[in-house]
Each structure stands twice: as structure tokens, then as C-alpha cells.
N, C-alpha and C. Protein backbone atom coordinates (compact mmCIF):
# COMPACT_ATOMS: atom_id res chain seq x y z
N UNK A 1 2.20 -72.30 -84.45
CA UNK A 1 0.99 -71.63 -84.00
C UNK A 1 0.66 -70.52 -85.00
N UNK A 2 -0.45 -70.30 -85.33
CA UNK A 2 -1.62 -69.42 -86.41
C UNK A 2 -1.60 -68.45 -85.35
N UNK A 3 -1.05 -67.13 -86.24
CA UNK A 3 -1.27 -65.86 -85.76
C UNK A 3 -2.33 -65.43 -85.48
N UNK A 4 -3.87 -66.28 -85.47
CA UNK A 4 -4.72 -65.79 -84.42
C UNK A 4 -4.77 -66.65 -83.55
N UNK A 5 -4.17 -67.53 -83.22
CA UNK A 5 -3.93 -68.24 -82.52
C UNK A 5 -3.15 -67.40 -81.28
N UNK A 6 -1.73 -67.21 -81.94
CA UNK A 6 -1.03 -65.91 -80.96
C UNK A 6 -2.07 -64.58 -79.97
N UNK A 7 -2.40 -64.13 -80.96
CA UNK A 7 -3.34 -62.94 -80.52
C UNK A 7 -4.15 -63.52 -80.11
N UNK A 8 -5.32 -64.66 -80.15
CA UNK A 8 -6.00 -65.03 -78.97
C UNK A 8 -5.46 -65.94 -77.45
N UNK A 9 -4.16 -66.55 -77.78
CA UNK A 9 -3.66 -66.23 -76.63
C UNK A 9 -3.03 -65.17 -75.59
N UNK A 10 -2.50 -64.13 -76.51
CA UNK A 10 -2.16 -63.00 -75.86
C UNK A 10 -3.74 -62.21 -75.18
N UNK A 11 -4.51 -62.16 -75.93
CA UNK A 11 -5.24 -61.85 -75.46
C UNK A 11 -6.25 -62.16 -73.80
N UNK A 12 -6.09 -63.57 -73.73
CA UNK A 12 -6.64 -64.58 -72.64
C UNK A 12 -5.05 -64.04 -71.94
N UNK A 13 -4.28 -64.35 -72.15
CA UNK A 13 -3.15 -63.87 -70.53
C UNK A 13 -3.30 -62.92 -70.34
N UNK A 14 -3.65 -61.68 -71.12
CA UNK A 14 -3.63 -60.06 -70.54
C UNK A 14 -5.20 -60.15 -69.99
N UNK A 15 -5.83 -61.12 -69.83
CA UNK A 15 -7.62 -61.05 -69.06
C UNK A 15 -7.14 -61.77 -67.91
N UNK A 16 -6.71 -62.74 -68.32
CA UNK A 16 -5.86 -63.43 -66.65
C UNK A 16 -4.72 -62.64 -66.00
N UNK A 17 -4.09 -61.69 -65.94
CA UNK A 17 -3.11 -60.61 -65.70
C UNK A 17 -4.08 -59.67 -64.98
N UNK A 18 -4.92 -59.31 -65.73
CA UNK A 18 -5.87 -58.28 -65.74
C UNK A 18 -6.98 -58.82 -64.12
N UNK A 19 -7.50 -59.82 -64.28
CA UNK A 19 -8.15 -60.19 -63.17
C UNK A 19 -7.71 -60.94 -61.88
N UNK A 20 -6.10 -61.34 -62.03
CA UNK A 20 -5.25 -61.00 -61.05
C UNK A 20 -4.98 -59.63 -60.31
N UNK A 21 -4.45 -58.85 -60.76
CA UNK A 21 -4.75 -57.75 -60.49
C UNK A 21 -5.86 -57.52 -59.84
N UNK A 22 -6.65 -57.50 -60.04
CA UNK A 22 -8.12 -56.90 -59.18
C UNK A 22 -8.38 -57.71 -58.12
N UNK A 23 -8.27 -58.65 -58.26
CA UNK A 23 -8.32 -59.78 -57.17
C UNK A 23 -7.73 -59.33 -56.08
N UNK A 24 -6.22 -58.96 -56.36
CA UNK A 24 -5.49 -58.74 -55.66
C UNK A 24 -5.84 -57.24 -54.87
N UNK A 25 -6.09 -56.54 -55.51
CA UNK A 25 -6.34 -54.97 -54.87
C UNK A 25 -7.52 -54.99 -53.95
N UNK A 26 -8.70 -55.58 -54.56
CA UNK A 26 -9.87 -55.95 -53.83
C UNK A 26 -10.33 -56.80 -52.35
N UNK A 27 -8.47 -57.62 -51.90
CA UNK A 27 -8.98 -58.38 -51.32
C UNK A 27 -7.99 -57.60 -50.11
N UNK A 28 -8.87 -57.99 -49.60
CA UNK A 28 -8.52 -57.20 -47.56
C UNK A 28 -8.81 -57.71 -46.56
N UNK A 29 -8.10 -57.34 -45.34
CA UNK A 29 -8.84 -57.96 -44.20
C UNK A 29 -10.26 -58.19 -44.48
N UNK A 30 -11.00 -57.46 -44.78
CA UNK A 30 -12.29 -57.35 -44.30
C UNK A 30 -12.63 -59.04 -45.41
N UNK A 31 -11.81 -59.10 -46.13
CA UNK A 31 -12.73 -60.29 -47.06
C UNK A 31 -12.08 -61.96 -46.31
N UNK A 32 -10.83 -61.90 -46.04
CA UNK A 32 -10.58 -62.91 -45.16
C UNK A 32 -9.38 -62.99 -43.99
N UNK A 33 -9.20 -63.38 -43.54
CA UNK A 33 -7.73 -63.34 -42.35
C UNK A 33 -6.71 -64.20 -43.16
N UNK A 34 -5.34 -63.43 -42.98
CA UNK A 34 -4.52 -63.56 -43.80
C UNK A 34 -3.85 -65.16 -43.12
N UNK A 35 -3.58 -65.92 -44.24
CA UNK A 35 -2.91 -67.37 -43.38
C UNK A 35 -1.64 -67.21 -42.18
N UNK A 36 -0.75 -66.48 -41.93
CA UNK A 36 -0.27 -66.18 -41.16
C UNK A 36 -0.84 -65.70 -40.06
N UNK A 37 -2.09 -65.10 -39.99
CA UNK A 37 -2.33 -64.83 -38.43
C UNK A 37 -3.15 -65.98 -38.08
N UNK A 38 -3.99 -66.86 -39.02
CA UNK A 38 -4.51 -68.03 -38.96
C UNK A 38 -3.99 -68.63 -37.93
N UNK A 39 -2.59 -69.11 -38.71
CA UNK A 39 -1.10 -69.80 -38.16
C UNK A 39 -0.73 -69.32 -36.16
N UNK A 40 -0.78 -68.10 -36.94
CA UNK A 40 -0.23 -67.62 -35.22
C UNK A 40 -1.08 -67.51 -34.24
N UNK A 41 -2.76 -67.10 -34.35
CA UNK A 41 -3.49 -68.00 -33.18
C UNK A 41 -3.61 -69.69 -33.09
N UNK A 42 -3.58 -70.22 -33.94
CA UNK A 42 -3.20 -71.75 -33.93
C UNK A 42 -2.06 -72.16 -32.84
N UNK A 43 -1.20 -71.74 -32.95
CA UNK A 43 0.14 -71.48 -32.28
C UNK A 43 0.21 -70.71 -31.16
N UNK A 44 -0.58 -69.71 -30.88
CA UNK A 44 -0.66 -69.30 -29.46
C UNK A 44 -1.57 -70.27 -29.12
N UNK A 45 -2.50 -70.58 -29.36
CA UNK A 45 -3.33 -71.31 -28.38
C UNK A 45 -2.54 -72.97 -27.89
N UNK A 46 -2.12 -73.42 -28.74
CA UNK A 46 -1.11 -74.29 -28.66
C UNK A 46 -0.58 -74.17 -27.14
N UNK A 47 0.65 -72.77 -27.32
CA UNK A 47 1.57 -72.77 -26.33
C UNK A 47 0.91 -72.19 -25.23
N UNK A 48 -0.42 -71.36 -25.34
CA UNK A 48 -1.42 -71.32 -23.90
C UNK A 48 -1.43 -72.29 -23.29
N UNK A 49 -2.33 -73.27 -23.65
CA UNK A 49 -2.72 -74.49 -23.42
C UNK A 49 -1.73 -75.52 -22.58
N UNK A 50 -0.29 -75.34 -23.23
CA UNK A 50 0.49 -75.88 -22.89
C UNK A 50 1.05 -75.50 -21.40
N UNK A 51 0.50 -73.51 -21.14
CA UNK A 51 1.21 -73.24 -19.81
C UNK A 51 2.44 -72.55 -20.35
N UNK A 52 3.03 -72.64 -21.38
CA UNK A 52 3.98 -71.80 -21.90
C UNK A 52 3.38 -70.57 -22.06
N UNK A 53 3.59 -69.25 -20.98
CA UNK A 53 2.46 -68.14 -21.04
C UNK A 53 3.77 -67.15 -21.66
N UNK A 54 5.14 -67.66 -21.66
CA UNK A 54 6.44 -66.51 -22.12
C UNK A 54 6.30 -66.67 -24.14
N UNK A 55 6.21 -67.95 -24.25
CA UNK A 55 5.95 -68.03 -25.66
C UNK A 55 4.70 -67.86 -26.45
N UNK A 56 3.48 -67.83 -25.42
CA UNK A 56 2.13 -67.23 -26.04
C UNK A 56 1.95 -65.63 -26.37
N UNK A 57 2.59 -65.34 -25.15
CA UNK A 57 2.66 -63.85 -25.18
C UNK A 57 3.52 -63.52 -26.26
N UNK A 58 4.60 -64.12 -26.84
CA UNK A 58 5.87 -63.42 -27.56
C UNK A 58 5.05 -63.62 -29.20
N UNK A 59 4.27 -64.97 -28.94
CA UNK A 59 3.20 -64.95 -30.40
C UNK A 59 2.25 -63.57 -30.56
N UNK A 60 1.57 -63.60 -28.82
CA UNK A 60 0.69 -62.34 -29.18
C UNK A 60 0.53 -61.02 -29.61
N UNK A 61 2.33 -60.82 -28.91
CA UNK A 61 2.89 -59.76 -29.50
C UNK A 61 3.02 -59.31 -30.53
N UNK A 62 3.55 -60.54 -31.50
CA UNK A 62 4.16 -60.58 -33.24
C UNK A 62 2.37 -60.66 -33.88
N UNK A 63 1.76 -61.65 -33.26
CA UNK A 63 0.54 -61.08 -33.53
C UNK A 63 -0.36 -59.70 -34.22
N UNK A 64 -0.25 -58.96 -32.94
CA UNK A 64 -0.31 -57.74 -33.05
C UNK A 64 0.53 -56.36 -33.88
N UNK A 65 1.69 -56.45 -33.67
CA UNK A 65 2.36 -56.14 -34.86
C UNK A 65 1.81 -56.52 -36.14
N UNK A 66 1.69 -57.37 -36.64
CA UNK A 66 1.57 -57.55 -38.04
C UNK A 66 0.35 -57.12 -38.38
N UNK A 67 -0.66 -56.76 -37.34
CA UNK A 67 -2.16 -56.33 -37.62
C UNK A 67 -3.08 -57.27 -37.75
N UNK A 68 -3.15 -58.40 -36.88
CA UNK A 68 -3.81 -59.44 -36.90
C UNK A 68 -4.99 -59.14 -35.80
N UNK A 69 -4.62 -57.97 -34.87
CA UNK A 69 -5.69 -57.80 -33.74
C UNK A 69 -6.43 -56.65 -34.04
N UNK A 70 -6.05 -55.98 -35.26
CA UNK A 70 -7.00 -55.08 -35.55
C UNK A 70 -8.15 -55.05 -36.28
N UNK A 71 -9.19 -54.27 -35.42
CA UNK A 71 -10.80 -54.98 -36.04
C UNK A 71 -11.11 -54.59 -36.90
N UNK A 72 -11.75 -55.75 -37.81
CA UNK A 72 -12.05 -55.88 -38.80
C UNK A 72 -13.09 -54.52 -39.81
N UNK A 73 -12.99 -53.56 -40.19
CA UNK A 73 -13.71 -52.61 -40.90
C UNK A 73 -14.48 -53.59 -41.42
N UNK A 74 -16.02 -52.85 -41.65
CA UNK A 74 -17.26 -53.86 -42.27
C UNK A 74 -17.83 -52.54 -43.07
């Protein structure tokens, strides 16, 4: 590999590094619901449904803990 070859790859990973980063800082509840609480109303409603009201509740709980019931800032 041609040493501008190097430096224009170094260059393109520190812009992909770089806009990882921001991605990452930028993104919040408010932009989408995180796949885990996705998961865990999926799964309570499941074990609702089912009449299992000891294992819906123990979801709703962990639910809540993790900050899945808190509303959304706009």
C-alpha cells in the first residue's frame, strides 16, 4: 500500500470513529426505545395474556427499573 493510500485510509477510519461517536451521544430515548424494553413489553404482554399476572408483574417491575416507563422528553 502507497503512503497516500495509508493516510487516506487513516483518514476515512478517524471520519468513521468520528461519526460513531456522535451517533452515539446524540441518540436517546427521545430518538428511539431501546431493544430491551421493546423485548420486555413483548414479554409482558405475552405472560398477561397468558394469566401469568406473578411473571408480568416481575417483567413490569425490571421494566421500570431500567427506565423503560419513563416519559419520553420531546
Amino acid at each position: 500500500m502507497s503512503r497516500i493510500s495509508a493516510k487516506i485510509a487513516a483518514v476515512l477510519i478517524a471520519l468513521a470513529a468520528g461519526l460513531v461517536a456522535i451517533s452515539t451521544l446524540t441518540a436517546g430515548p427521545a430518538n428511539a426505545i431501546p431493544p430491551a424494553c421493546h423485548d420486555g413489553f413483548v414479554l409482558w404482554n405475552i405472560y398477561h395474556d397468558m394469566g401469568d399476572e406473578a411473571t408480568a408483574s416481575a417483567i413490569l417491575s425490571n421494566l421500570r427499573g431500567m427506565g423503560c416507563l419513563d416519559p419520553i422528553e420531546q
